[in-house]
PDB file of N, CA and C in Angstrom:
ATOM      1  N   UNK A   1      10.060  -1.844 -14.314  1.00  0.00           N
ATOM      2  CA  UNK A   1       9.406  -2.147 -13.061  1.00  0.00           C
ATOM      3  C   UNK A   1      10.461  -2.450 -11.996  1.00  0.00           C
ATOM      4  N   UNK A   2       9.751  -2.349 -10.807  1.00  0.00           N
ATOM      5  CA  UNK A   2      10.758  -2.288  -9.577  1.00  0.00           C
ATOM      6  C   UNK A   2      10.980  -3.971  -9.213  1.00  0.00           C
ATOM      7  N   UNK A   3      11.953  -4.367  -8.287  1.00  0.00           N
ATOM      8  CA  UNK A   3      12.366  -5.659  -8.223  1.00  0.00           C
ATOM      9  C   UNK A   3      11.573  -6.381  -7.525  1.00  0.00           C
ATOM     10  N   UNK A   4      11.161  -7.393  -7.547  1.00  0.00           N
ATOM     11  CA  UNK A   4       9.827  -7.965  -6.743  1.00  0.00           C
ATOM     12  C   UNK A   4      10.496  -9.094  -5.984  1.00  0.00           C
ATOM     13  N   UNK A   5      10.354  -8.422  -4.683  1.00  0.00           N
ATOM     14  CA  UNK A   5      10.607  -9.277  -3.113  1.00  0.00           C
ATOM     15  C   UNK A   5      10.763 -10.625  -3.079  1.00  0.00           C
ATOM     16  N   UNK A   6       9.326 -10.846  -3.339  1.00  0.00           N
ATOM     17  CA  UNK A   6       8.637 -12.152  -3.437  1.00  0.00           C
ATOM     18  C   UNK A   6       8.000 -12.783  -4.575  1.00  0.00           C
ATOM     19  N   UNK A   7       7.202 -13.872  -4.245  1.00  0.00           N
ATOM     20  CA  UNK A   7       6.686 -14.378  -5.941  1.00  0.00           C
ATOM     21  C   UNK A   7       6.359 -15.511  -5.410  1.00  0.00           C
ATOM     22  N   UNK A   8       4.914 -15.475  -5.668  1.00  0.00           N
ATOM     23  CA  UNK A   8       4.178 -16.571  -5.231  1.00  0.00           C
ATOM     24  C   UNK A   8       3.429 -17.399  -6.844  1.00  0.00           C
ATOM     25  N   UNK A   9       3.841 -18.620  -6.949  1.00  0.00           N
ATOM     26  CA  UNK A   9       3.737 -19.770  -8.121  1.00  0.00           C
ATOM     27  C   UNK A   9       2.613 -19.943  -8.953  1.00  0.00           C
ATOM     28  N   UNK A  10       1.635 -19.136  -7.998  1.00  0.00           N
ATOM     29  CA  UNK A  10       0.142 -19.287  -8.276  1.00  0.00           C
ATOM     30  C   UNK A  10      -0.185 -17.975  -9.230  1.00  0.00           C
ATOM     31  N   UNK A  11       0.249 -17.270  -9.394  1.00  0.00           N
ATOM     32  CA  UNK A  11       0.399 -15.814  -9.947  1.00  0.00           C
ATOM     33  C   UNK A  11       1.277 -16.124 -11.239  1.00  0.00           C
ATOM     34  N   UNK A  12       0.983 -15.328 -11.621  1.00  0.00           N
ATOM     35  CA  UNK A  12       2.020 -14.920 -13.270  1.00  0.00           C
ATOM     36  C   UNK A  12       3.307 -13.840 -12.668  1.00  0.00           C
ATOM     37  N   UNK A  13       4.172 -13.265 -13.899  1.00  0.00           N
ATOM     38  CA  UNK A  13       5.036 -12.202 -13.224  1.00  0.00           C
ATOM     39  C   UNK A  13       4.255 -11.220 -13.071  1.00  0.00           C
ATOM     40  N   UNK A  14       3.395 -10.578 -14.250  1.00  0.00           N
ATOM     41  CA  UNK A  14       2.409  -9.202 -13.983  1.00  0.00           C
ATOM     42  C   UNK A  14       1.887  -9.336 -12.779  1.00  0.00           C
ATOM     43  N   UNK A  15       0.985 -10.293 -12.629  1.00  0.00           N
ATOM     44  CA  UNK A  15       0.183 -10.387 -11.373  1.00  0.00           C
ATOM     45  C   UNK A  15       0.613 -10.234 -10.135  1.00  0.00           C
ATOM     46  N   UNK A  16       1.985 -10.830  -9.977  1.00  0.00           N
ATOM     47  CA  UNK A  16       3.389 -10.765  -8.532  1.00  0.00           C
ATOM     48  C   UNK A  16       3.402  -9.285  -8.840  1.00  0.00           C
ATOM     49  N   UNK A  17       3.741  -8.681  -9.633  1.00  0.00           N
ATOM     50  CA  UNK A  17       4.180  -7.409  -9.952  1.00  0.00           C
ATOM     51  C   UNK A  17       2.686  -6.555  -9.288  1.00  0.00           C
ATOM     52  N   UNK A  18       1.815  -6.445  -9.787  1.00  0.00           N
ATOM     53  CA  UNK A  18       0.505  -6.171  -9.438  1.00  0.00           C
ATOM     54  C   UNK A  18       0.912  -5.865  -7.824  1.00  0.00           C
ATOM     55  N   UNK A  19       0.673  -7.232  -7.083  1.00  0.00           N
ATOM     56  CA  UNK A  19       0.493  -7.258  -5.735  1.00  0.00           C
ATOM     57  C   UNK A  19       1.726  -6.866  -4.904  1.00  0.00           C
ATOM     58  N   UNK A  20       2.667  -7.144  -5.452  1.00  0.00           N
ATOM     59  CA  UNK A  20       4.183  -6.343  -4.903  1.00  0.00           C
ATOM     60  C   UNK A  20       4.059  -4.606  -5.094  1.00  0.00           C
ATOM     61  N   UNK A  21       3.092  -4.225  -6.115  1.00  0.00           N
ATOM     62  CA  UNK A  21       3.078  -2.762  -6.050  1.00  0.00           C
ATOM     63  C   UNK A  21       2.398  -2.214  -4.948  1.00  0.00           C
ATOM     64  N   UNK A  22       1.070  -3.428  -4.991  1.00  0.00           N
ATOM     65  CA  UNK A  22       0.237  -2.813  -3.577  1.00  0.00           C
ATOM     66  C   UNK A  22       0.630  -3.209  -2.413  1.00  0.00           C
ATOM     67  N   UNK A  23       1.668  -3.813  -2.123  1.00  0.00           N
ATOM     68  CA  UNK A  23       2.241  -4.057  -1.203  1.00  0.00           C
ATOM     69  C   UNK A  23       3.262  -3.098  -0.739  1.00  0.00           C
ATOM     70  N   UNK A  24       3.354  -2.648  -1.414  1.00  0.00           N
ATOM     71  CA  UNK A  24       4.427  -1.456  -1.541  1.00  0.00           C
ATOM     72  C   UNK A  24       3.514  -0.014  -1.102  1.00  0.00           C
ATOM     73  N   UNK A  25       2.807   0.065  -1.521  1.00  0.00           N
ATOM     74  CA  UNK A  25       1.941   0.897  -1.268  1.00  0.00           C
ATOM     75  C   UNK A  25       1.284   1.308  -0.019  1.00  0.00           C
ATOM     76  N   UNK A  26       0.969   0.180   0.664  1.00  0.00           N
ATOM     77  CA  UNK A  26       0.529  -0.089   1.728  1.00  0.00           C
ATOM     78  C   UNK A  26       1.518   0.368   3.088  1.00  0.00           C
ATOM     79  N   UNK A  27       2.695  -0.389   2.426  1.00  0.00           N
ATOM     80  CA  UNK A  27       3.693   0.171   3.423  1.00  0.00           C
ATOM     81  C   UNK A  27       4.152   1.537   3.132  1.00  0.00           C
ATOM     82  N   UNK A  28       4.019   2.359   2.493  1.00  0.00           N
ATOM     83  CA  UNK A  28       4.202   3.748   2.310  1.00  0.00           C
ATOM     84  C   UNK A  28       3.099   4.080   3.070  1.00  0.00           C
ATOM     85  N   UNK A  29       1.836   4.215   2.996  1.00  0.00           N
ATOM     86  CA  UNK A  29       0.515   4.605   3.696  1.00  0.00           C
ATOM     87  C   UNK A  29       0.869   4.323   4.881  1.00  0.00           C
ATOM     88  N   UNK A  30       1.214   3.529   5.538  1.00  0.00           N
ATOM     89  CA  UNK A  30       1.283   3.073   7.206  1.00  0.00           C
ATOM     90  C   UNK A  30       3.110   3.765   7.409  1.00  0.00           C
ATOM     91  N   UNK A  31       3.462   3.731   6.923  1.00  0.00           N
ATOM     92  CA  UNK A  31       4.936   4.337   7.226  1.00  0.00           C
ATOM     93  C   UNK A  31       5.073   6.263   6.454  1.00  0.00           C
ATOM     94  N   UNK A  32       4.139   7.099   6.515  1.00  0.00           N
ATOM     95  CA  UNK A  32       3.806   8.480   5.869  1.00  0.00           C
ATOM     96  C   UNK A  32       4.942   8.984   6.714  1.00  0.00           C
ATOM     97  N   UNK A  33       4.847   8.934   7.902  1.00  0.00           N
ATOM     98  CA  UNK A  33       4.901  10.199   8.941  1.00  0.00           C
ATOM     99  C   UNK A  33       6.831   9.817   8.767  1.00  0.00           C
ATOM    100  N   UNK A  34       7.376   8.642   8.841  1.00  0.00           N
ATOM    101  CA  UNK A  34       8.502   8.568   9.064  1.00  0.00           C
ATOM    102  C   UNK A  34       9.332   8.689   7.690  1.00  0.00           C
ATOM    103  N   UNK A  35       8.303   8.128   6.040  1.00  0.00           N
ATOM    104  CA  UNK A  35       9.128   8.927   4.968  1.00  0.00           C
ATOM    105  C   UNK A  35       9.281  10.497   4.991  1.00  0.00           C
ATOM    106  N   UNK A  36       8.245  11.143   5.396  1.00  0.00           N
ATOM    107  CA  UNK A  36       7.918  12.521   4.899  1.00  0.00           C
ATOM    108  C   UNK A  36       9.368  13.064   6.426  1.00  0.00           C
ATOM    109  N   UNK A  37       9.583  12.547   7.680  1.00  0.00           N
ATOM    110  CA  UNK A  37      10.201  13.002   7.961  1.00  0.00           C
ATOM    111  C   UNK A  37      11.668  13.148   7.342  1.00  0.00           C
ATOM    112  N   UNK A  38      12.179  11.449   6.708  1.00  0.00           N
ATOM    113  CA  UNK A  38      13.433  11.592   6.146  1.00  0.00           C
ATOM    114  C   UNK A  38      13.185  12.199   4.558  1.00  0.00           C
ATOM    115  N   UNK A  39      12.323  13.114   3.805  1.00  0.00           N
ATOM    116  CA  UNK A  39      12.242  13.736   3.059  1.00  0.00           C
ATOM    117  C   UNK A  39      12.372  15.228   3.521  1.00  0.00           C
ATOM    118  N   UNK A  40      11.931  15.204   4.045  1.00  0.00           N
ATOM    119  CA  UNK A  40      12.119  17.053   5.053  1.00  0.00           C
ATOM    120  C   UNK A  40      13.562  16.876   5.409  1.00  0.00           C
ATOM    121  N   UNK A  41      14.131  16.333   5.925  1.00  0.00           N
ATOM    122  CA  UNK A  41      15.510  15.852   6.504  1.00  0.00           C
ATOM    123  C   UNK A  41      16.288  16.315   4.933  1.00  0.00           C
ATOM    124  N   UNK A  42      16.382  15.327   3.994  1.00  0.00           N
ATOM    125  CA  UNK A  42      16.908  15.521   2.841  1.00  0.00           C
ATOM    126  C   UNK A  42      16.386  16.689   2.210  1.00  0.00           C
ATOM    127  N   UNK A  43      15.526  17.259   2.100  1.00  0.00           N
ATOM    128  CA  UNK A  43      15.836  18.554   1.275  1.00  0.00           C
ATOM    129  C   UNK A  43      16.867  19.844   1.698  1.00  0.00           C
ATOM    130  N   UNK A  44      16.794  19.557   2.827  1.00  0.00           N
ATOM    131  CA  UNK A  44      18.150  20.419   3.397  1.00  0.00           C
ATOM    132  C   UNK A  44      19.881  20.632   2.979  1.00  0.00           C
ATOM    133  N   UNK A  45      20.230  19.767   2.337  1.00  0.00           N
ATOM    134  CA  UNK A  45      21.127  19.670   2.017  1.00  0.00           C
ATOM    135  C   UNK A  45      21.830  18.396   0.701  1.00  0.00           C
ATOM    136  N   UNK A  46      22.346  18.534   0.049  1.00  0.00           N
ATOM    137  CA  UNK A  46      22.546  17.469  -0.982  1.00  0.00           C
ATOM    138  C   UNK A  46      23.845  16.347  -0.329  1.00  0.00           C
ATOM    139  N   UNK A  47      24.804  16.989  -0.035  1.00  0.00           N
ATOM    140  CA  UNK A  47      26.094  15.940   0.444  1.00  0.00           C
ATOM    141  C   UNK A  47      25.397  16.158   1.771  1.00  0.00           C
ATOM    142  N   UNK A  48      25.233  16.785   2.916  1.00  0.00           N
ATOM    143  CA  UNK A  48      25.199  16.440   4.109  1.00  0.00           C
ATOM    144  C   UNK A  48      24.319  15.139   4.592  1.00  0.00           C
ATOM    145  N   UNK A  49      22.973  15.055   3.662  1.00  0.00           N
ATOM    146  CA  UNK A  49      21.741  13.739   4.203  1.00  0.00           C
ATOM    147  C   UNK A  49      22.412  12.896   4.193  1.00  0.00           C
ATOM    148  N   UNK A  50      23.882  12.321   3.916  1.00  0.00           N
ATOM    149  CA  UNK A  50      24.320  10.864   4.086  1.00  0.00           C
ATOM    150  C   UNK A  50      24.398  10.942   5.941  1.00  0.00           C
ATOM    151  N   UNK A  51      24.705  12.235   6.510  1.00  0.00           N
ATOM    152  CA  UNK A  51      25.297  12.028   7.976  1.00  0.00           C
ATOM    153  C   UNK A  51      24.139  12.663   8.582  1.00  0.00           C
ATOM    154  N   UNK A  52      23.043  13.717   8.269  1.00  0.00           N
ATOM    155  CA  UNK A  52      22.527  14.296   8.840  1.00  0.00           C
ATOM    156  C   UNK A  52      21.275  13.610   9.026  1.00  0.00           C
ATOM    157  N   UNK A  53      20.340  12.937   8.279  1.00  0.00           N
ATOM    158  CA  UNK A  53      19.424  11.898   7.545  1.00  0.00           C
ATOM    159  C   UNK A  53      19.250  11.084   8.576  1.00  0.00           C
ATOM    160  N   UNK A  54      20.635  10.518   8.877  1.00  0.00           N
ATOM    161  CA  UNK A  54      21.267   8.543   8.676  1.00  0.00           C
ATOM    162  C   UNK A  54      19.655   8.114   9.753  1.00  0.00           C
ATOM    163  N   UNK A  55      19.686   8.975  10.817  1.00  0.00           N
ATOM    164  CA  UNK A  55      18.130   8.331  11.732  1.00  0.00           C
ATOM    165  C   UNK A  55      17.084   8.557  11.162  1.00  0.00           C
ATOM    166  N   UNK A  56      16.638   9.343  10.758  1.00  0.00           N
ATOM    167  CA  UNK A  56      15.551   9.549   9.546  1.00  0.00           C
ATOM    168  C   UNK A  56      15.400   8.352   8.424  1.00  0.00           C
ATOM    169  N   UNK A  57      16.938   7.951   8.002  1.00  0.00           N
ATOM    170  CA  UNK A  57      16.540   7.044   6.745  1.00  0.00           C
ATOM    171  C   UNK A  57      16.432   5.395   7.780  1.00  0.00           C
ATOM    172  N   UNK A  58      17.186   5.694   8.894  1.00  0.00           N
ATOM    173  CA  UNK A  58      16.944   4.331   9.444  1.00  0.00           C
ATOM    174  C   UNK A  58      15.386   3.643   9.785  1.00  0.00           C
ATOM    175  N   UNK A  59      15.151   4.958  10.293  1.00  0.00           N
ATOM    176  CA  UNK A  59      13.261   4.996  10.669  1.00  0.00           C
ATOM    177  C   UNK A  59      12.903   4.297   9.865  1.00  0.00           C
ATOM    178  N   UNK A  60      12.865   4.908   8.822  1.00  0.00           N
ATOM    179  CA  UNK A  60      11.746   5.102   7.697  1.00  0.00           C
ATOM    180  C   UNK A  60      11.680   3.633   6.721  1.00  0.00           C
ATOM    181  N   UNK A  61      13.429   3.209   6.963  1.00  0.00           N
ATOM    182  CA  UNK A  61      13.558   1.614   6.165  1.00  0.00           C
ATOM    183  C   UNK A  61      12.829   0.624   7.125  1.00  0.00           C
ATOM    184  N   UNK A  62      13.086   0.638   8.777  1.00  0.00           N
ATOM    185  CA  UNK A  62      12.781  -0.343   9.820  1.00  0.00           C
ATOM    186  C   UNK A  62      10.887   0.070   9.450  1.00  0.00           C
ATOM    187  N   UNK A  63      10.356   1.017   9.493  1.00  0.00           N
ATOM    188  CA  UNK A  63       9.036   1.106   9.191  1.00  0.00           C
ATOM    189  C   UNK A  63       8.728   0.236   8.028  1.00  0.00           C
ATOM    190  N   UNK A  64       9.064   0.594   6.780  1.00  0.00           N
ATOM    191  CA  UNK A  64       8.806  -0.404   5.617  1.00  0.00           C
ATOM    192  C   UNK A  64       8.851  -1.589   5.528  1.00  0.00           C
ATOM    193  N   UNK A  65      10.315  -1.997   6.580  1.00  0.00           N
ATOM    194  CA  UNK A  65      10.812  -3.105   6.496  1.00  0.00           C
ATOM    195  C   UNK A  65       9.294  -4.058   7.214  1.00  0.00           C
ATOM    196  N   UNK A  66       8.892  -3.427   8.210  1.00  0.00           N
ATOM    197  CA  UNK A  66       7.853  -4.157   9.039  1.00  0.00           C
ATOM    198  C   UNK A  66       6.724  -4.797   8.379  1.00  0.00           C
ATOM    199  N   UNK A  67       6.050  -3.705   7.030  1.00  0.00           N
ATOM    200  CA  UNK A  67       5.477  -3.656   6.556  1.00  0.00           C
ATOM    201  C   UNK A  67       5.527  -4.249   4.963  1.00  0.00           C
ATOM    202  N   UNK A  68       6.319  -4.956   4.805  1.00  0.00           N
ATOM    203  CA  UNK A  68       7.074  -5.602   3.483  1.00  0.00           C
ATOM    204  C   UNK A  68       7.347  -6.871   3.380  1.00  0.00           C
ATOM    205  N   UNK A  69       6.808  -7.488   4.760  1.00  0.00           N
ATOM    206  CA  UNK A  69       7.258  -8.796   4.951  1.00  0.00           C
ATOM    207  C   UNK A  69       6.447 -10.069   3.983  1.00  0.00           C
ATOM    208  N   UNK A  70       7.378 -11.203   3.905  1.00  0.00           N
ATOM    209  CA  UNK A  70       6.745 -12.487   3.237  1.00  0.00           C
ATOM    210  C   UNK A  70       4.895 -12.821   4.152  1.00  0.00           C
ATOM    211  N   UNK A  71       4.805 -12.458   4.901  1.00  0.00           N
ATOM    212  CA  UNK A  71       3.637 -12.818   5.467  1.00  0.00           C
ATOM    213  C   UNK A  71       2.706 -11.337   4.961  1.00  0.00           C
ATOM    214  N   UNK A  72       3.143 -10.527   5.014  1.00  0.00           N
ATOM    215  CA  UNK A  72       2.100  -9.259   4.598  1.00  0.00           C
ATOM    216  C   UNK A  72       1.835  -9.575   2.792  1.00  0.00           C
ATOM    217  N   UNK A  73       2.955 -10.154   2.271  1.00  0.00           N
ATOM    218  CA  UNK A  73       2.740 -10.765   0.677  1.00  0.00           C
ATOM    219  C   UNK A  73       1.319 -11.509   0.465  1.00  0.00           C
ATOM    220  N   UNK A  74       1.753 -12.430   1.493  1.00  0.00           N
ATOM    221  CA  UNK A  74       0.708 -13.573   1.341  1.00  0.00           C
ATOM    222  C   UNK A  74      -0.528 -13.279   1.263  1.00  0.00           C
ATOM    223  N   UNK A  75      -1.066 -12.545   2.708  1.00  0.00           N
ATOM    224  CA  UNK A  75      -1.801 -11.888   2.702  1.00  0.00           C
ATOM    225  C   UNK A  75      -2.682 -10.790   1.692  1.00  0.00           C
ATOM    226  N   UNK A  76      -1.785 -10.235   0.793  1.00  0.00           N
ATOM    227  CA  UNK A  76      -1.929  -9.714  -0.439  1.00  0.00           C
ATOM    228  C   UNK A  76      -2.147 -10.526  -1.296  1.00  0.00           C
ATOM    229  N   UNK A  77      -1.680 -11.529  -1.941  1.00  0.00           N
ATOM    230  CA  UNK A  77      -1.840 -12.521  -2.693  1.00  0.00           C
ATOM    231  C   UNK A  77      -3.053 -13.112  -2.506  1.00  0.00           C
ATOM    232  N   UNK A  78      -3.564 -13.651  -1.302  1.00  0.00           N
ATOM    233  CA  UNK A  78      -4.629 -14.120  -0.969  1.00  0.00           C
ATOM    234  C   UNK A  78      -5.830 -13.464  -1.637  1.00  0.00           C
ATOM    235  N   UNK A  79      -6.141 -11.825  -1.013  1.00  0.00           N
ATOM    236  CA  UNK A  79      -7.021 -11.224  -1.268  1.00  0.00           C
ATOM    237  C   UNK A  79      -6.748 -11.168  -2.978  1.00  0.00           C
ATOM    238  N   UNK A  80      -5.642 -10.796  -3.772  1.00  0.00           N
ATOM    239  CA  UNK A  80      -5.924 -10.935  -5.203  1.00  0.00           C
ATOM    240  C   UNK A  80      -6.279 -12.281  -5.568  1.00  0.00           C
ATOM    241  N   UNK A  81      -6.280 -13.387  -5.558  1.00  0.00           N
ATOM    242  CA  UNK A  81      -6.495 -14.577  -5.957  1.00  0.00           C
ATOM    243  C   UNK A  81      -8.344 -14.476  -5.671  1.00  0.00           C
ATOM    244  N   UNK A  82      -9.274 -13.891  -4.432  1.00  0.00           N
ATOM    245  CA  UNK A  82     -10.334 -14.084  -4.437  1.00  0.00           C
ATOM    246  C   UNK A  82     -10.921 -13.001  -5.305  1.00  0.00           C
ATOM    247  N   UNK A  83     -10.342 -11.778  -5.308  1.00  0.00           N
ATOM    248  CA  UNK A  83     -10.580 -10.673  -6.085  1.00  0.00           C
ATOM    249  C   UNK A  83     -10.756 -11.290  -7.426  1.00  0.00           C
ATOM    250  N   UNK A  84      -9.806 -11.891  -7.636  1.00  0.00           N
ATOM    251  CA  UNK A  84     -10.037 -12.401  -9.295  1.00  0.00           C
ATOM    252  C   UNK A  84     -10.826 -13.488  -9.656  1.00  0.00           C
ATOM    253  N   UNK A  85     -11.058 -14.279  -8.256  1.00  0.00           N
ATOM    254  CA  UNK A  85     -12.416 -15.436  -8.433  1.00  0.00           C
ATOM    255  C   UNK A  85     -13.336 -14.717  -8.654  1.00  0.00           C
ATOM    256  N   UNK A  86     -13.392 -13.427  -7.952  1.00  0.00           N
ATOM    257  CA  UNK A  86     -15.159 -12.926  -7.746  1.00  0.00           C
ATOM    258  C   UNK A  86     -15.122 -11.998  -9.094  1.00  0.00           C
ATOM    259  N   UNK A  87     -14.072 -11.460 -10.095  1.00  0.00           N
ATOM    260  CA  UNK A  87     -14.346 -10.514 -11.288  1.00  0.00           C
ATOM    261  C   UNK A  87     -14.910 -11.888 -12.007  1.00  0.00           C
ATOM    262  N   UNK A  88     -13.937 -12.589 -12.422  1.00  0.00           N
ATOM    263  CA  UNK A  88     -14.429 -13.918 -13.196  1.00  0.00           C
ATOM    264  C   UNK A  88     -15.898 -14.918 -12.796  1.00  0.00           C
ATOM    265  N   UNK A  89     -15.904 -14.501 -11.448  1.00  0.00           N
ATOM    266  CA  UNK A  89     -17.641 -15.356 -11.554  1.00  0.00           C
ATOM    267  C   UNK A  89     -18.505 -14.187 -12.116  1.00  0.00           C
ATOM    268  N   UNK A  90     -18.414 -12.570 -11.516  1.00  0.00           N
ATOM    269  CA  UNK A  90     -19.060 -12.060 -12.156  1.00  0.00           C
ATOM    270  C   UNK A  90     -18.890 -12.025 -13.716  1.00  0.00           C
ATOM    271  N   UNK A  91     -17.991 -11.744 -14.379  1.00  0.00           N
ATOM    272  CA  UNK A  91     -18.430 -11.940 -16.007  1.00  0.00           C
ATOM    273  C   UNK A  91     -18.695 -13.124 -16.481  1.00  0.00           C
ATOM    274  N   UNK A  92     -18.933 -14.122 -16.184  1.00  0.00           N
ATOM    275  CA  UNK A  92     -19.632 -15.806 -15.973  1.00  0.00           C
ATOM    276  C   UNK A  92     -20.664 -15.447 -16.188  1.00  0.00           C
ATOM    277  N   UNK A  93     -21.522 -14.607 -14.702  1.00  0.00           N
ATOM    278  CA  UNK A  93     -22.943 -14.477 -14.545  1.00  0.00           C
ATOM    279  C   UNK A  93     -22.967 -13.509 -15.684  1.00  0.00           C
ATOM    280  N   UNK A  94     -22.497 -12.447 -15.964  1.00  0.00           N
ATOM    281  CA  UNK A  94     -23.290 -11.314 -16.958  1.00  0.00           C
ATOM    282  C   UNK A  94     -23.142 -12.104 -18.134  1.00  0.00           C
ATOM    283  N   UNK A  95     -21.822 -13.095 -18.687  1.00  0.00           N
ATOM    284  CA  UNK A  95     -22.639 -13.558 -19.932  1.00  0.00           C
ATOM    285  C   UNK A  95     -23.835 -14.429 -19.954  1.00  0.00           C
ATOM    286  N   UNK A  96     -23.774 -15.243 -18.923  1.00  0.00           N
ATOM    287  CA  UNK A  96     -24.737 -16.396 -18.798  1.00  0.00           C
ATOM    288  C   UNK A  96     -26.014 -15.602 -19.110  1.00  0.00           C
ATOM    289  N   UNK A  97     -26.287 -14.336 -18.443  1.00  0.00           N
ATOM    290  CA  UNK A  97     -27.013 -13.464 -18.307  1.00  0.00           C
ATOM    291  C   UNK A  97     -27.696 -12.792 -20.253  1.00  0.00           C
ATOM    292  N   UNK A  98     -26.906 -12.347 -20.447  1.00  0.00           N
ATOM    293  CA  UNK A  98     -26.448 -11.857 -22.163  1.00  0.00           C
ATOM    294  C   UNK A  98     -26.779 -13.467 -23.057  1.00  0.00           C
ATOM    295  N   UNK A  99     -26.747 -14.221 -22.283  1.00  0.00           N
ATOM    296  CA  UNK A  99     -26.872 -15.765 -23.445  1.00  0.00           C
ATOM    297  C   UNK A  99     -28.638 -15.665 -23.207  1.00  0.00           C
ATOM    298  N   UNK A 100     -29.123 -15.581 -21.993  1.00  0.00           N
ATOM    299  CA  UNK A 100     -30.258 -15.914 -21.586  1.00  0.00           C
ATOM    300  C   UNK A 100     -31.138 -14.903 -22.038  1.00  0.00           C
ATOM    301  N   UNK A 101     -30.704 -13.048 -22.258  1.00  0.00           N
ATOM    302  CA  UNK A 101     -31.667 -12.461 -23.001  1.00  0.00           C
ATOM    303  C   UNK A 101     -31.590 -12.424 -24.581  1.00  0.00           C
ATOM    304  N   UNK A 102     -30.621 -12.927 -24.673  1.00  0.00           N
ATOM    305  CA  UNK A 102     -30.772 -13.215 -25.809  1.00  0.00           C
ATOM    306  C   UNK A 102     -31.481 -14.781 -26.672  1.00  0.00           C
ATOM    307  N   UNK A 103     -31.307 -15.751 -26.167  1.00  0.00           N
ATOM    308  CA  UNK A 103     -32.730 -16.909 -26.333  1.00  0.00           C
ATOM    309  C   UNK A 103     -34.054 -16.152 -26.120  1.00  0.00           C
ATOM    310  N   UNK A 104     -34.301 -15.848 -25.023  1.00  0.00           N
ATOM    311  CA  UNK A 104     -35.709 -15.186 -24.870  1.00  0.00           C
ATOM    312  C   UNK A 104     -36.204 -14.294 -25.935  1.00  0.00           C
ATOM    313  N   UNK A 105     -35.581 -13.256 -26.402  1.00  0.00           N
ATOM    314  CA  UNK A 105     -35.571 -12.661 -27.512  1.00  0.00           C
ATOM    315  C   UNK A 105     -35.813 -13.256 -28.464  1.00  0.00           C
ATOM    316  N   UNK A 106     -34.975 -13.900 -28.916  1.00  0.00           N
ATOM    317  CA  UNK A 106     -35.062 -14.758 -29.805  1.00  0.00           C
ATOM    318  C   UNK A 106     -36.417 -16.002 -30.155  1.00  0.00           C
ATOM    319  N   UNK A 107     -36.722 -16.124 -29.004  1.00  0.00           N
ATOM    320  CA  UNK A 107     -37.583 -17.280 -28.757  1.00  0.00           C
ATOM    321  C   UNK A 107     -39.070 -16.258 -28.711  1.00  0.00           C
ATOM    322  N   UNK A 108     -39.065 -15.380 -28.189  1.00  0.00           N
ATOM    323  CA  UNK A 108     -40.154 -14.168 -28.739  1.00  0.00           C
ATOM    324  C   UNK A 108     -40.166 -13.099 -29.740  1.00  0.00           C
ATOM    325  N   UNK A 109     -39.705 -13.438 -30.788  1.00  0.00           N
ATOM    326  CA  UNK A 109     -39.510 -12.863 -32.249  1.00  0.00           C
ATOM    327  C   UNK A 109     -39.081 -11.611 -31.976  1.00  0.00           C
ATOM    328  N   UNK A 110     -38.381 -11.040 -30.580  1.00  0.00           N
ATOM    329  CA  UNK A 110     -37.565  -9.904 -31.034  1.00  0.00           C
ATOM    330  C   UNK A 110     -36.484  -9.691 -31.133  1.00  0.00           C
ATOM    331  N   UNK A 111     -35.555  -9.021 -31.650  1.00  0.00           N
ATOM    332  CA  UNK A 111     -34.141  -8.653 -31.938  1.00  0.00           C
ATOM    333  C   UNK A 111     -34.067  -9.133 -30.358  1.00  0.00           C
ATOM    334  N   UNK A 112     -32.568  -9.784 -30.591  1.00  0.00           N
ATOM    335  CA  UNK A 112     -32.255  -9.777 -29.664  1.00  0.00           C
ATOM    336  C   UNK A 112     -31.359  -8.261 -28.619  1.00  0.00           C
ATOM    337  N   UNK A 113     -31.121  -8.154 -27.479  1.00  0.00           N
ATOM    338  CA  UNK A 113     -30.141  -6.811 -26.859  1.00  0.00           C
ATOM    339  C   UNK A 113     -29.271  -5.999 -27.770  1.00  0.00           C
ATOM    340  N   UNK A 114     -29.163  -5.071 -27.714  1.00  0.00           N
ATOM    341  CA  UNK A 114     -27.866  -4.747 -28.525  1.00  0.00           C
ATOM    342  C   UNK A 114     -27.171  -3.965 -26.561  1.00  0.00           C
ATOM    343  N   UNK A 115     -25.537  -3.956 -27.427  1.00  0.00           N
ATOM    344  CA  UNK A 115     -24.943  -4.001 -26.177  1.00  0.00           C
ATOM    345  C   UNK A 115     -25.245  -2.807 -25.216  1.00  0.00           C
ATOM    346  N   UNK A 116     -26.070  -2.156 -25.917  1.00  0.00           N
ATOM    347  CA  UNK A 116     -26.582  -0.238 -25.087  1.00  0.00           C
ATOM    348  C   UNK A 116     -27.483  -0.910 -24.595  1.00  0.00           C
ATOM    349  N   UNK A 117     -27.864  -1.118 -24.371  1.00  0.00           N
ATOM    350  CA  UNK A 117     -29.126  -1.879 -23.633  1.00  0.00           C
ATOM    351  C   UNK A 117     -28.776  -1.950 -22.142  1.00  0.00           C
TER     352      UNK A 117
END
């Protein structure tokens, strides 16, 4: 895995890792037009892209760079931390749910669910 920026205390390493990918991601999506230019740039030549590139690769880092910041983290972090409140309340409710047809069942002499159900 790639080196992770940041790392917020509240997270595990996977989880930093997780949100550093989509963070990463994000800034590729909003920065397209200025990688794909210093990629067109570099296929042209193998030794020359160190001199021919150099504004192309400058673009394209100052774009990312914008988009990579400790505050755009947070922001990421944030939304995974509620993301994972709201998976975990939902499988809360579906077992609570799975406990409850199954008493009823039970409590009206039939088999209880099976999991196709």
């Amino acid at each position: 895995m790639g080196k992770i920026a940041y790392k917020d205390d509240r997270l595990g390493n996977m989880e930093n890792e997780v949100v550093f990918t989509k963070l990463k991601s994000f800034a590729r999506a909003n920065c397209y037009d200025e990688i794909q230019a210093f990629v067109e740039c570099s296929n042209s030549g193998l030794f020359s892209i160190m001199w021919k590139c150099r504004q192309a690769k400058e673009l394209m880092n100052v774009c990312v760079s914008r988009y990579t910041t400790a505050e755009y983290f947070d922001k990421f972090v944030e939304k995974h931390i509620i993301d994972m409140e709201m998976r975990r309340r939902e499988r809360n409710r579906l077992k609570l749910l799975k406990e409850k047809q199954e008493k009823e069942a039970i409590a009206s002499g039939r088999a209880p669910p099976t999991q196709e159900e």
